[in-house]
PDB file of N, CA and C in Angstrom:
ATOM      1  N   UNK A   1      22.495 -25.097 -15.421  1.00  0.00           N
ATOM      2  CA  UNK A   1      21.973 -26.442 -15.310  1.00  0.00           C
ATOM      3  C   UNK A   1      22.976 -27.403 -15.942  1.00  0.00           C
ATOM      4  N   UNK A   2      23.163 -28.111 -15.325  1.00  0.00           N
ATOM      5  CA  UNK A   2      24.033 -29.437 -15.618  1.00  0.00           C
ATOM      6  C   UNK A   2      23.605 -30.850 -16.259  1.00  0.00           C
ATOM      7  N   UNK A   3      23.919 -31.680 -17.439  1.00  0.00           N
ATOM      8  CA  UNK A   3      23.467 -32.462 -18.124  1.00  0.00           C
ATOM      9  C   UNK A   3      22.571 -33.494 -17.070  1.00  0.00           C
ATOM     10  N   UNK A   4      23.328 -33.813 -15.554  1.00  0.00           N
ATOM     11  CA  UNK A   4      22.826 -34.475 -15.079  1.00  0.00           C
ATOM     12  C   UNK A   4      21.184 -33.809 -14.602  1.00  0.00           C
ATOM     13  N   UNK A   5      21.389 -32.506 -14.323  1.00  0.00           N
ATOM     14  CA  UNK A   5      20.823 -32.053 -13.780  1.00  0.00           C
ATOM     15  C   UNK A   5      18.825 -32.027 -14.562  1.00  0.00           C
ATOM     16  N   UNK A   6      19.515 -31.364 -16.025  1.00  0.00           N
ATOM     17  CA  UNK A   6      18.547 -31.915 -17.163  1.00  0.00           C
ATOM     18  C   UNK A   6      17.911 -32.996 -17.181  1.00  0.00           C
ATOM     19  N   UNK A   7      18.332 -34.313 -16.925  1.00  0.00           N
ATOM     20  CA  UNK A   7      18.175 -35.635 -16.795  1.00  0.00           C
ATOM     21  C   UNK A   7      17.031 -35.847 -15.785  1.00  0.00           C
ATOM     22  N   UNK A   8      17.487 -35.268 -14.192  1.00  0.00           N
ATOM     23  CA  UNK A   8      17.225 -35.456 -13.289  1.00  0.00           C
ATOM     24  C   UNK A   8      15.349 -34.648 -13.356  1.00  0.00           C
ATOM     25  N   UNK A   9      15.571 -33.490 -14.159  1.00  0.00           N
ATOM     26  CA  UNK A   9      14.123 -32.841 -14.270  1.00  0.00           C
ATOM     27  C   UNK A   9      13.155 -33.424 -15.023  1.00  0.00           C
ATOM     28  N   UNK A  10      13.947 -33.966 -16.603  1.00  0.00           N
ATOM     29  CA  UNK A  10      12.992 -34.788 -17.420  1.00  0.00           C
ATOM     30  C   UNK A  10      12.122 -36.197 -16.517  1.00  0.00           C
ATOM     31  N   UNK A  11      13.571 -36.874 -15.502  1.00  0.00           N
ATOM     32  CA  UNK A  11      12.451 -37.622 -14.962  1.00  0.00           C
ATOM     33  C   UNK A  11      11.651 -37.761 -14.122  1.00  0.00           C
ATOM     34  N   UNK A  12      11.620 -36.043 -13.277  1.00  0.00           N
ATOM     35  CA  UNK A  12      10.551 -35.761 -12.164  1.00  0.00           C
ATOM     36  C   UNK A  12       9.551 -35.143 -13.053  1.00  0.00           C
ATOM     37  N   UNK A  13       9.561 -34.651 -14.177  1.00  0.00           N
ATOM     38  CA  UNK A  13       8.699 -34.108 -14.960  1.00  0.00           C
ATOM     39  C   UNK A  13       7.807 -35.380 -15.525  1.00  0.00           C
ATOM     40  N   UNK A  14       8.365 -36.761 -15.863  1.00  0.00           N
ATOM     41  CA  UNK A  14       7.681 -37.483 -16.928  1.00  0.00           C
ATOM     42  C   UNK A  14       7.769 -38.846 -16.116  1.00  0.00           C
ATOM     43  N   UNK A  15       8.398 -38.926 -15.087  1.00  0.00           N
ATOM     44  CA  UNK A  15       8.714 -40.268 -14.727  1.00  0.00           C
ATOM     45  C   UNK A  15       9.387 -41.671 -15.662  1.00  0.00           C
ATOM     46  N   UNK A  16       9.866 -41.216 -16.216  1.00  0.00           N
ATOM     47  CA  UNK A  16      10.566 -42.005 -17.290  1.00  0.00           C
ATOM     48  C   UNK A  16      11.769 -42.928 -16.417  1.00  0.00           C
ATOM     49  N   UNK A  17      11.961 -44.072 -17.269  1.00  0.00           N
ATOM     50  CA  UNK A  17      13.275 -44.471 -16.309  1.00  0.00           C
ATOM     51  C   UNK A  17      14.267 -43.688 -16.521  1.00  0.00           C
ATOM     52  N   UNK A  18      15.263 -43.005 -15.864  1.00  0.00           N
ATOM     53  CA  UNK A  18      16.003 -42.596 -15.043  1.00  0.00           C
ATOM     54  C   UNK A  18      17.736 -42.816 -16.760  1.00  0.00           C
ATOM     55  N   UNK A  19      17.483 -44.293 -16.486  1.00  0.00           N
ATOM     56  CA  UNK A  19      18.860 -45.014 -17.662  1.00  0.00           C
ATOM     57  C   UNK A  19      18.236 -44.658 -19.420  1.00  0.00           C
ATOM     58  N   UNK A  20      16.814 -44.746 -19.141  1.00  0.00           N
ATOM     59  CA  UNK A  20      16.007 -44.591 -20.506  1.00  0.00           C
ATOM     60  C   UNK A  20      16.828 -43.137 -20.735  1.00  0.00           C
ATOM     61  N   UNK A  21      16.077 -42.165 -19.824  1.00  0.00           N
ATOM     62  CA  UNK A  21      16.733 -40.718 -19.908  1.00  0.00           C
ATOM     63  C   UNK A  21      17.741 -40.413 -20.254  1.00  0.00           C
ATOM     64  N   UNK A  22      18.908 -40.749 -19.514  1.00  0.00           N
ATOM     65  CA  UNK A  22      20.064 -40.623 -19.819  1.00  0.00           C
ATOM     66  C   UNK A  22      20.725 -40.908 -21.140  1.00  0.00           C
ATOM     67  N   UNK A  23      20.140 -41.982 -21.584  1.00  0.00           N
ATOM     68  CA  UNK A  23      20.554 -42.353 -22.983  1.00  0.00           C
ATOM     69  C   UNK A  23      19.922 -41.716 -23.514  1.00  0.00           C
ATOM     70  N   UNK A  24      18.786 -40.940 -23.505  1.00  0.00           N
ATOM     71  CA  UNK A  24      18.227 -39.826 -24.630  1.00  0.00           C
ATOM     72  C   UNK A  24      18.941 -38.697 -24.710  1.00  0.00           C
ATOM     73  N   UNK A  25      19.115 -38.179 -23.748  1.00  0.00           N
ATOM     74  CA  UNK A  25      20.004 -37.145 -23.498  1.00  0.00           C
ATOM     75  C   UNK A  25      21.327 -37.447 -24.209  1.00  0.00           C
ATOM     76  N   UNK A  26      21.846 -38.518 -24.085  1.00  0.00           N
ATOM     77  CA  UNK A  26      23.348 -38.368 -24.422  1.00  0.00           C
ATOM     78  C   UNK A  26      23.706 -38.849 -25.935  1.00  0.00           C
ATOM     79  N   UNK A  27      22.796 -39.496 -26.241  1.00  0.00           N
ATOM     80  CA  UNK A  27      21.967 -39.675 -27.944  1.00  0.00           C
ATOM     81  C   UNK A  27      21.888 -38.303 -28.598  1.00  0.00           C
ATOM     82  N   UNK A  28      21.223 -37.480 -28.240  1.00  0.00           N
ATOM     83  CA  UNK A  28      20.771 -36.380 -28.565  1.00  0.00           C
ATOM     84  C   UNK A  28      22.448 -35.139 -28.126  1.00  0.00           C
ATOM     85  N   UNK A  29      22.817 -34.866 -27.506  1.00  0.00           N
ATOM     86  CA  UNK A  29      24.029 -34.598 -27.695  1.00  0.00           C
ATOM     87  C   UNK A  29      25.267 -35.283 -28.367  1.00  0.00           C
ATOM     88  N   UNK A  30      25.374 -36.527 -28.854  1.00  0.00           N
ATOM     89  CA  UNK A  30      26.225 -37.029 -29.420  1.00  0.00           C
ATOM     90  C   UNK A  30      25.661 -36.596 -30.759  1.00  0.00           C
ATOM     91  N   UNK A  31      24.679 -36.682 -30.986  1.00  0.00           N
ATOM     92  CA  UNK A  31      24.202 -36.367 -32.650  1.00  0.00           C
ATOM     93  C   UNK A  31      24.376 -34.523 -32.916  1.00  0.00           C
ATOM     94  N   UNK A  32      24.277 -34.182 -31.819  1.00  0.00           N
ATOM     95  CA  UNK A  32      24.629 -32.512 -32.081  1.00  0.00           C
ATOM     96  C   UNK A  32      26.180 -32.391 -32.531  1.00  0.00           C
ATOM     97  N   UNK A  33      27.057 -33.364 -31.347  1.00  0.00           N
ATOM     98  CA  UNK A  33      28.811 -33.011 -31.868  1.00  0.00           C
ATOM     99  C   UNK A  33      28.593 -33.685 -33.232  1.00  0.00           C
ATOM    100  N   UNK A  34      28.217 -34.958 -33.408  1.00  0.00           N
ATOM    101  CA  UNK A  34      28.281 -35.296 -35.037  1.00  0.00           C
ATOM    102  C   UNK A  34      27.946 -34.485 -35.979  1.00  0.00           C
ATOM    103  N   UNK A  35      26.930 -33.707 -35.404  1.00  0.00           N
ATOM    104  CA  UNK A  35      26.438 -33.139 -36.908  1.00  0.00           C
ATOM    105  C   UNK A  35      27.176 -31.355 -37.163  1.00  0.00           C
ATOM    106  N   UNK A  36      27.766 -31.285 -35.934  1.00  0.00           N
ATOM    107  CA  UNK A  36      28.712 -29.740 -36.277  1.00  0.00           C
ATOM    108  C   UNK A  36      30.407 -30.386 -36.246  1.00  0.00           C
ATOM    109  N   UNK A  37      30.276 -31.110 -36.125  1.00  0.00           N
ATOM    110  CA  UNK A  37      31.330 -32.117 -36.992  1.00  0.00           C
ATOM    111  C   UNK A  37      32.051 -31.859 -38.474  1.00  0.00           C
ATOM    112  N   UNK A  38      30.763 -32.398 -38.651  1.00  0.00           N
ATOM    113  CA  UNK A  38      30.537 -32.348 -40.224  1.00  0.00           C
ATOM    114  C   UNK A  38      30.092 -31.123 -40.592  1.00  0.00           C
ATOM    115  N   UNK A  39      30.329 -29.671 -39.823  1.00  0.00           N
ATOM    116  CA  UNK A  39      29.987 -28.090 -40.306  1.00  0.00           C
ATOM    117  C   UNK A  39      28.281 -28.222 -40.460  1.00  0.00           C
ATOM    118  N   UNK A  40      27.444 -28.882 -40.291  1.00  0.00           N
ATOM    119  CA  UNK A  40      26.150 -29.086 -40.570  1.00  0.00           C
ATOM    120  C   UNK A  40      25.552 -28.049 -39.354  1.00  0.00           C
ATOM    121  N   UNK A  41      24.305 -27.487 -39.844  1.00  0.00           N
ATOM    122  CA  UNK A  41      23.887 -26.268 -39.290  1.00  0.00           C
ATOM    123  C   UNK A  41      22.404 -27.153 -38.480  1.00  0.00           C
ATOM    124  N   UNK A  42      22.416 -26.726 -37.265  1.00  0.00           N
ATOM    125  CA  UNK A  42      21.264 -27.251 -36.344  1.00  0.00           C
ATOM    126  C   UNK A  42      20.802 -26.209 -35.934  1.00  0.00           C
ATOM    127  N   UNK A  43      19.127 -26.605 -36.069  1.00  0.00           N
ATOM    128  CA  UNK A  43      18.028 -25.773 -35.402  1.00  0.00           C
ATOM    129  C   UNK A  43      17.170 -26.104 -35.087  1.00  0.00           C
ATOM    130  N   UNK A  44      17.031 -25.542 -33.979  1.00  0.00           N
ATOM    131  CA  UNK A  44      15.837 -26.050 -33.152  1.00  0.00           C
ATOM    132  C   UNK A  44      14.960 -25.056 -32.813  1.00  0.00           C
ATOM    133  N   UNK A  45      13.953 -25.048 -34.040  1.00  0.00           N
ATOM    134  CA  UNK A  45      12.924 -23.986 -33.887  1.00  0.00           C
ATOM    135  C   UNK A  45      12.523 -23.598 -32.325  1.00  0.00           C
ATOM    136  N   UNK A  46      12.511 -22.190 -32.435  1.00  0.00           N
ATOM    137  CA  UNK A  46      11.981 -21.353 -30.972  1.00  0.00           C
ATOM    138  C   UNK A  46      13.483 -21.604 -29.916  1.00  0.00           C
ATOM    139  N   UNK A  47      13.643 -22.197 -30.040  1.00  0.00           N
ATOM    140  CA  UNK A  47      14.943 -22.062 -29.380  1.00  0.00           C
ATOM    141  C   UNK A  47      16.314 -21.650 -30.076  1.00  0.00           C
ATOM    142  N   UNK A  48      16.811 -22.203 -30.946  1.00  0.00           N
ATOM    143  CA  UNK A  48      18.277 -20.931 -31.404  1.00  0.00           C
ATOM    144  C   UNK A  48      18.738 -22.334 -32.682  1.00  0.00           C
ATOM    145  N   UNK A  49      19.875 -21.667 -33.214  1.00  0.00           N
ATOM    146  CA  UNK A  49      20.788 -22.527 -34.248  1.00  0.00           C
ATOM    147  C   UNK A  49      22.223 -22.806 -33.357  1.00  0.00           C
ATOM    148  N   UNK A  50      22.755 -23.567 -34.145  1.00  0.00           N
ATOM    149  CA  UNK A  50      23.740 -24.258 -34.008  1.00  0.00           C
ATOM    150  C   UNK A  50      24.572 -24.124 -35.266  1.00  0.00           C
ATOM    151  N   UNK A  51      26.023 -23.450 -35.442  1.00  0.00           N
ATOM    152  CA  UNK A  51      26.946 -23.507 -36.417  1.00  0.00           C
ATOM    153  C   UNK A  51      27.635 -23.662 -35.902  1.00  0.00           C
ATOM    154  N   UNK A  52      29.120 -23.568 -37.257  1.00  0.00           N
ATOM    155  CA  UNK A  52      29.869 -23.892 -36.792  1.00  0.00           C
ATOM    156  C   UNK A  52      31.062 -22.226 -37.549  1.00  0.00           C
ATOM    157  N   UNK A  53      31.622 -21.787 -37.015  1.00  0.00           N
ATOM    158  CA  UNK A  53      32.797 -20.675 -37.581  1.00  0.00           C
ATOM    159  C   UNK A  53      34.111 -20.693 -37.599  1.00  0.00           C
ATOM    160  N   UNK A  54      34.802 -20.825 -38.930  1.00  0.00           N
ATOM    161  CA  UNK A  54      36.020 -20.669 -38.510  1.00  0.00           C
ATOM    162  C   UNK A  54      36.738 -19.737 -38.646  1.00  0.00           C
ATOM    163  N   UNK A  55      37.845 -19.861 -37.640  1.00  0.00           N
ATOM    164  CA  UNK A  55      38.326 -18.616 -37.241  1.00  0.00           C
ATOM    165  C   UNK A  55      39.890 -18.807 -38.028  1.00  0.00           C
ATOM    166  N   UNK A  56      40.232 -17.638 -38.631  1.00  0.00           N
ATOM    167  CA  UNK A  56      41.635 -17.776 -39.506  1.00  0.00           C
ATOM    168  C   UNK A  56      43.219 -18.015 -38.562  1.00  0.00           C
ATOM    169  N   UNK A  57      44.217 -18.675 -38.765  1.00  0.00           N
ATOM    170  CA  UNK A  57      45.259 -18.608 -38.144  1.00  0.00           C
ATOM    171  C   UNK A  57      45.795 -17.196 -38.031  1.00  0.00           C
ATOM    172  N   UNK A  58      46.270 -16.593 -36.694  1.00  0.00           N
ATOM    173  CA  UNK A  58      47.054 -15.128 -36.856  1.00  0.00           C
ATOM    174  C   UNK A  58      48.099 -15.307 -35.290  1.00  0.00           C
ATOM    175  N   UNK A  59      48.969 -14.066 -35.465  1.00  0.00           N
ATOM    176  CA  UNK A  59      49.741 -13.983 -34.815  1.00  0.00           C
ATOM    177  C   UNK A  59      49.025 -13.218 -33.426  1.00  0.00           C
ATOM    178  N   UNK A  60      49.156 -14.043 -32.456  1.00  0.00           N
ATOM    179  CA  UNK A  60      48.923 -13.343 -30.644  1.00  0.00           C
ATOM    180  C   UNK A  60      50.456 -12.738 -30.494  1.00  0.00           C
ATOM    181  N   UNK A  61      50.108 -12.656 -29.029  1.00  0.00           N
ATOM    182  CA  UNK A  61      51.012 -12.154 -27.886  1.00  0.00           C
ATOM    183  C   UNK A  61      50.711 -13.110 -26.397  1.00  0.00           C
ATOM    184  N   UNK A  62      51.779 -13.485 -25.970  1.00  0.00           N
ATOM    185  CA  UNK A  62      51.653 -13.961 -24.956  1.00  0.00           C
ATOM    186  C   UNK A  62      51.879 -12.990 -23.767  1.00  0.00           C
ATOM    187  N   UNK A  63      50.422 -12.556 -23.121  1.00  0.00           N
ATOM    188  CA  UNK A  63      50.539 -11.601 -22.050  1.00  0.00           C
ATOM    189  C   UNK A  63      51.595 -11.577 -21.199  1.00  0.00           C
ATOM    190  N   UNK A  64      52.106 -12.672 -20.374  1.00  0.00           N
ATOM    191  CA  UNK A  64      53.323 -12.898 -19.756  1.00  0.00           C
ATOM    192  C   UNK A  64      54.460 -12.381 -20.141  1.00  0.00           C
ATOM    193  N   UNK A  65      55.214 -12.937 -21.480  1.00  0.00           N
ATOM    194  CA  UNK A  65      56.163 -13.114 -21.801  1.00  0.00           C
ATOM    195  C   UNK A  65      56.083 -11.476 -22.727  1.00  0.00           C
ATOM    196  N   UNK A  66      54.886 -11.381 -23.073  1.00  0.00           N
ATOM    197  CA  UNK A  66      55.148 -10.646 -24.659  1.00  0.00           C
ATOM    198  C   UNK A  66      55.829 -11.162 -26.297  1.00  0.00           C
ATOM    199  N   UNK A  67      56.351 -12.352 -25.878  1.00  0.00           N
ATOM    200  CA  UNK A  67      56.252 -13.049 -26.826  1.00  0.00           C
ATOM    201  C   UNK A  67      55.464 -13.872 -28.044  1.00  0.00           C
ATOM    202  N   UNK A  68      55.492 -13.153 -29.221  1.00  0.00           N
ATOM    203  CA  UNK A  68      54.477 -13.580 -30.484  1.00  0.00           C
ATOM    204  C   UNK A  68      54.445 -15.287 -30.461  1.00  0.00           C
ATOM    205  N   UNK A  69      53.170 -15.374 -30.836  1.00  0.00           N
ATOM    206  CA  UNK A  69      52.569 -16.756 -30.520  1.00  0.00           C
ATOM    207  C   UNK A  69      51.705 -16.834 -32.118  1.00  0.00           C
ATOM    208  N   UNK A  70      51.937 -17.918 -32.562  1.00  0.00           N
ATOM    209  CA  UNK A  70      51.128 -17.911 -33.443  1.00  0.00           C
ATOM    210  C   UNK A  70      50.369 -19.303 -33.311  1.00  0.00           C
ATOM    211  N   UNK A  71      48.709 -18.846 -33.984  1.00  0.00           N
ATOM    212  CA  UNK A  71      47.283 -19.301 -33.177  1.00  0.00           C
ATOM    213  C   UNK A  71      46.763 -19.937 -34.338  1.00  0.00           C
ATOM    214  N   UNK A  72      46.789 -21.384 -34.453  1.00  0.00           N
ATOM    215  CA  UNK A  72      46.778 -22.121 -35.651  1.00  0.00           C
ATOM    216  C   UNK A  72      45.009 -21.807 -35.708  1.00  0.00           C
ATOM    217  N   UNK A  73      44.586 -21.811 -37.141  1.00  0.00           N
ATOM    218  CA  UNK A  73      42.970 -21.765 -37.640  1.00  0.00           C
ATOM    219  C   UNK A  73      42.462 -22.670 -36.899  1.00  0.00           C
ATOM    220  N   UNK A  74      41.332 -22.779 -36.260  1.00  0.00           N
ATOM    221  CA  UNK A  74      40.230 -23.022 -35.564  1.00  0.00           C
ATOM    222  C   UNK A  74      38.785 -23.208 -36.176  1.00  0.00           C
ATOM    223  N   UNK A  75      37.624 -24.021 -35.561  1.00  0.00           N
ATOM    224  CA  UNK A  75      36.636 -24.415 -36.097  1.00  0.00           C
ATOM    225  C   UNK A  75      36.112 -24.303 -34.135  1.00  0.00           C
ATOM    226  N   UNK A  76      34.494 -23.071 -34.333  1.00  0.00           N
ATOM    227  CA  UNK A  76      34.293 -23.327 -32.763  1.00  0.00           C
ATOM    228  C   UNK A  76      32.667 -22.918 -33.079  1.00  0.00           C
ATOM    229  N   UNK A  77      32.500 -23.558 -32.393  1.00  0.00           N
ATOM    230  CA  UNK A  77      30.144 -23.907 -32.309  1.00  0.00           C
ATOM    231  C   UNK A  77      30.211 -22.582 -32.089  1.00  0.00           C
ATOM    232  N   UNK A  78      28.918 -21.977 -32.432  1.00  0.00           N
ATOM    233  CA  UNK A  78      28.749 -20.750 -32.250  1.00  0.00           C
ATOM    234  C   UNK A  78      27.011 -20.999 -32.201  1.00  0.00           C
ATOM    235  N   UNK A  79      26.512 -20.483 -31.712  1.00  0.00           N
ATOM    236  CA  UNK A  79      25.004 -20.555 -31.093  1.00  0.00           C
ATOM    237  C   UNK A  79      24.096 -19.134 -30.819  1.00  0.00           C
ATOM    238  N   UNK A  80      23.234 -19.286 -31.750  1.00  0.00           N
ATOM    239  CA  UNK A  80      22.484 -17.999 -32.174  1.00  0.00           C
ATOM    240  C   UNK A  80      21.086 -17.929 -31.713  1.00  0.00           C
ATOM    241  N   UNK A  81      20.484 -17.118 -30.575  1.00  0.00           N
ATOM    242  CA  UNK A  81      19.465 -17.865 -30.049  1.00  0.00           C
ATOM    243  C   UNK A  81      18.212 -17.107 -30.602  1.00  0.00           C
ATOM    244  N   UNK A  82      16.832 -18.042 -30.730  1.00  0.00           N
ATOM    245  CA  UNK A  82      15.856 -17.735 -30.857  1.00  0.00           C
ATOM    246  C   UNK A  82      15.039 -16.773 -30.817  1.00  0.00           C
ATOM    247  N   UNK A  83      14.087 -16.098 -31.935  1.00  0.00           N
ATOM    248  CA  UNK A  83      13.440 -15.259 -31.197  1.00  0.00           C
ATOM    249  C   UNK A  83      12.525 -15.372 -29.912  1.00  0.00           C
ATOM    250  N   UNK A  84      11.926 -16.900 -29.885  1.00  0.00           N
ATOM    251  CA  UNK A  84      10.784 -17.039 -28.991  1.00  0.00           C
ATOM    252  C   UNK A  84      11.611 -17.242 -27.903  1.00  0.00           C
ATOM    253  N   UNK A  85      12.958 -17.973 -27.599  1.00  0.00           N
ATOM    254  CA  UNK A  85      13.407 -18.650 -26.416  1.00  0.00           C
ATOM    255  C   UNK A  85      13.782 -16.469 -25.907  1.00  0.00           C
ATOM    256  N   UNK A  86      14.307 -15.639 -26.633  1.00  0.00           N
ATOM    257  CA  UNK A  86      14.991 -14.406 -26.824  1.00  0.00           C
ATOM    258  C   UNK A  86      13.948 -13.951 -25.972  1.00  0.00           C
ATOM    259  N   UNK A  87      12.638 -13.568 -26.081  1.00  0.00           N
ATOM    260  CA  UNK A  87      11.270 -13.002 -25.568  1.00  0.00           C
ATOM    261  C   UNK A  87      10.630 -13.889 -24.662  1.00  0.00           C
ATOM    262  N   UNK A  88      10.944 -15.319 -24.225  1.00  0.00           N
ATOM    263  CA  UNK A  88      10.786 -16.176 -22.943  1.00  0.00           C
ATOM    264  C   UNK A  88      11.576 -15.160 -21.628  1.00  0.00           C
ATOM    265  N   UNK A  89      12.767 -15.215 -22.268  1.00  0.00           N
ATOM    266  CA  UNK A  89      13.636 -14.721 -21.301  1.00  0.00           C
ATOM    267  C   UNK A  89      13.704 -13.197 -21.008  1.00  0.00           C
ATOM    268  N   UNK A  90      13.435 -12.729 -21.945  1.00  0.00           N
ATOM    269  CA  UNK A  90      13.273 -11.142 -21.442  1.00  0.00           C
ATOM    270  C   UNK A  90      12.119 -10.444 -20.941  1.00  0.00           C
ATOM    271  N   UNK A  91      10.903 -11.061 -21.092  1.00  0.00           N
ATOM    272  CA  UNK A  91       9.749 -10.936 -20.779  1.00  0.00           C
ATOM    273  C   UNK A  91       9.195 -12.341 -19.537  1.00  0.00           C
ATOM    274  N   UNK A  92       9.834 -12.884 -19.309  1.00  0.00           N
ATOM    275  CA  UNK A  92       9.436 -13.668 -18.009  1.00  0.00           C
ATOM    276  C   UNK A  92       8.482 -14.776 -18.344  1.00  0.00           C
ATOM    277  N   UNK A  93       8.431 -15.265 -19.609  1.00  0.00           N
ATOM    278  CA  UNK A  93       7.088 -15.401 -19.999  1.00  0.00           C
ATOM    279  C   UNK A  93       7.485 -17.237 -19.370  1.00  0.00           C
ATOM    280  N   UNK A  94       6.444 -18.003 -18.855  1.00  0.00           N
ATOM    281  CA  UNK A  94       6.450 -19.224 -17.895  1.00  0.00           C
ATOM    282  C   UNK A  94       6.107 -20.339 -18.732  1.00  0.00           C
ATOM    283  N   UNK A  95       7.177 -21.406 -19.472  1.00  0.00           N
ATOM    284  CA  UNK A  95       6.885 -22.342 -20.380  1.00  0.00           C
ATOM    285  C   UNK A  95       5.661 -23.191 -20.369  1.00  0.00           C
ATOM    286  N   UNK A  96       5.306 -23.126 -19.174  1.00  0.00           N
ATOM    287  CA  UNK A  96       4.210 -24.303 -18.755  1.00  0.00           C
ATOM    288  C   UNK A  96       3.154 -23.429 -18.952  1.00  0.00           C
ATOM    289  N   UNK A  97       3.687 -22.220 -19.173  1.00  0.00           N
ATOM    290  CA  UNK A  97       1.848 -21.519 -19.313  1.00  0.00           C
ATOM    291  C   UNK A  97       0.928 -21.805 -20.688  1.00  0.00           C
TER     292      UNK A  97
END
């Protein structure tokens, strides 16, 4: 599913305006990059967390060449999902029920 796509369901689901939506949506994702930004840990009960991990600088290989590459330290979202969203999905279970 695609952000627009999200958008497009909230407002056949609720009839909301359409521009209202969109700015919730993109409100609500701008405050997610802000807040793993700042390494800040998000959760959204029944559905999963939000961190952030960093990963240490080390030496690769460049498959091509075979030439050593070195892979400066990194900071990357990492997303840990829910037990309830975990047992939605493995058990079929129907949100609206």
């Amino acid at each position: 599913m695609t952000k627009s796509q999200l958008i497009d369901a909230i407002v056949a689901a609720h009839s909301f305006p359409r521009k209202a939506v969109e700015t919730a949506v993109n409100t609500v994702f701008d405050s997610m990059v802000e807040a793993l930004q700042k390494e800040e840990r998000i959760e959204i009960r029944g559905f999963g967390n939000f961190t952030v991990r960093k990963y240490k600088a080390y030496t690769g290989r460049n498959p091509k060449t075979g030439d050593s590459v070195d892979v400066p330290e990194k900071s990357m979202p990492f997303f840990k999902v829910g037990k309830d969203l975990r047992e939605r999905i493995n058990n079929g279970v129907d949100p609206d029920a």
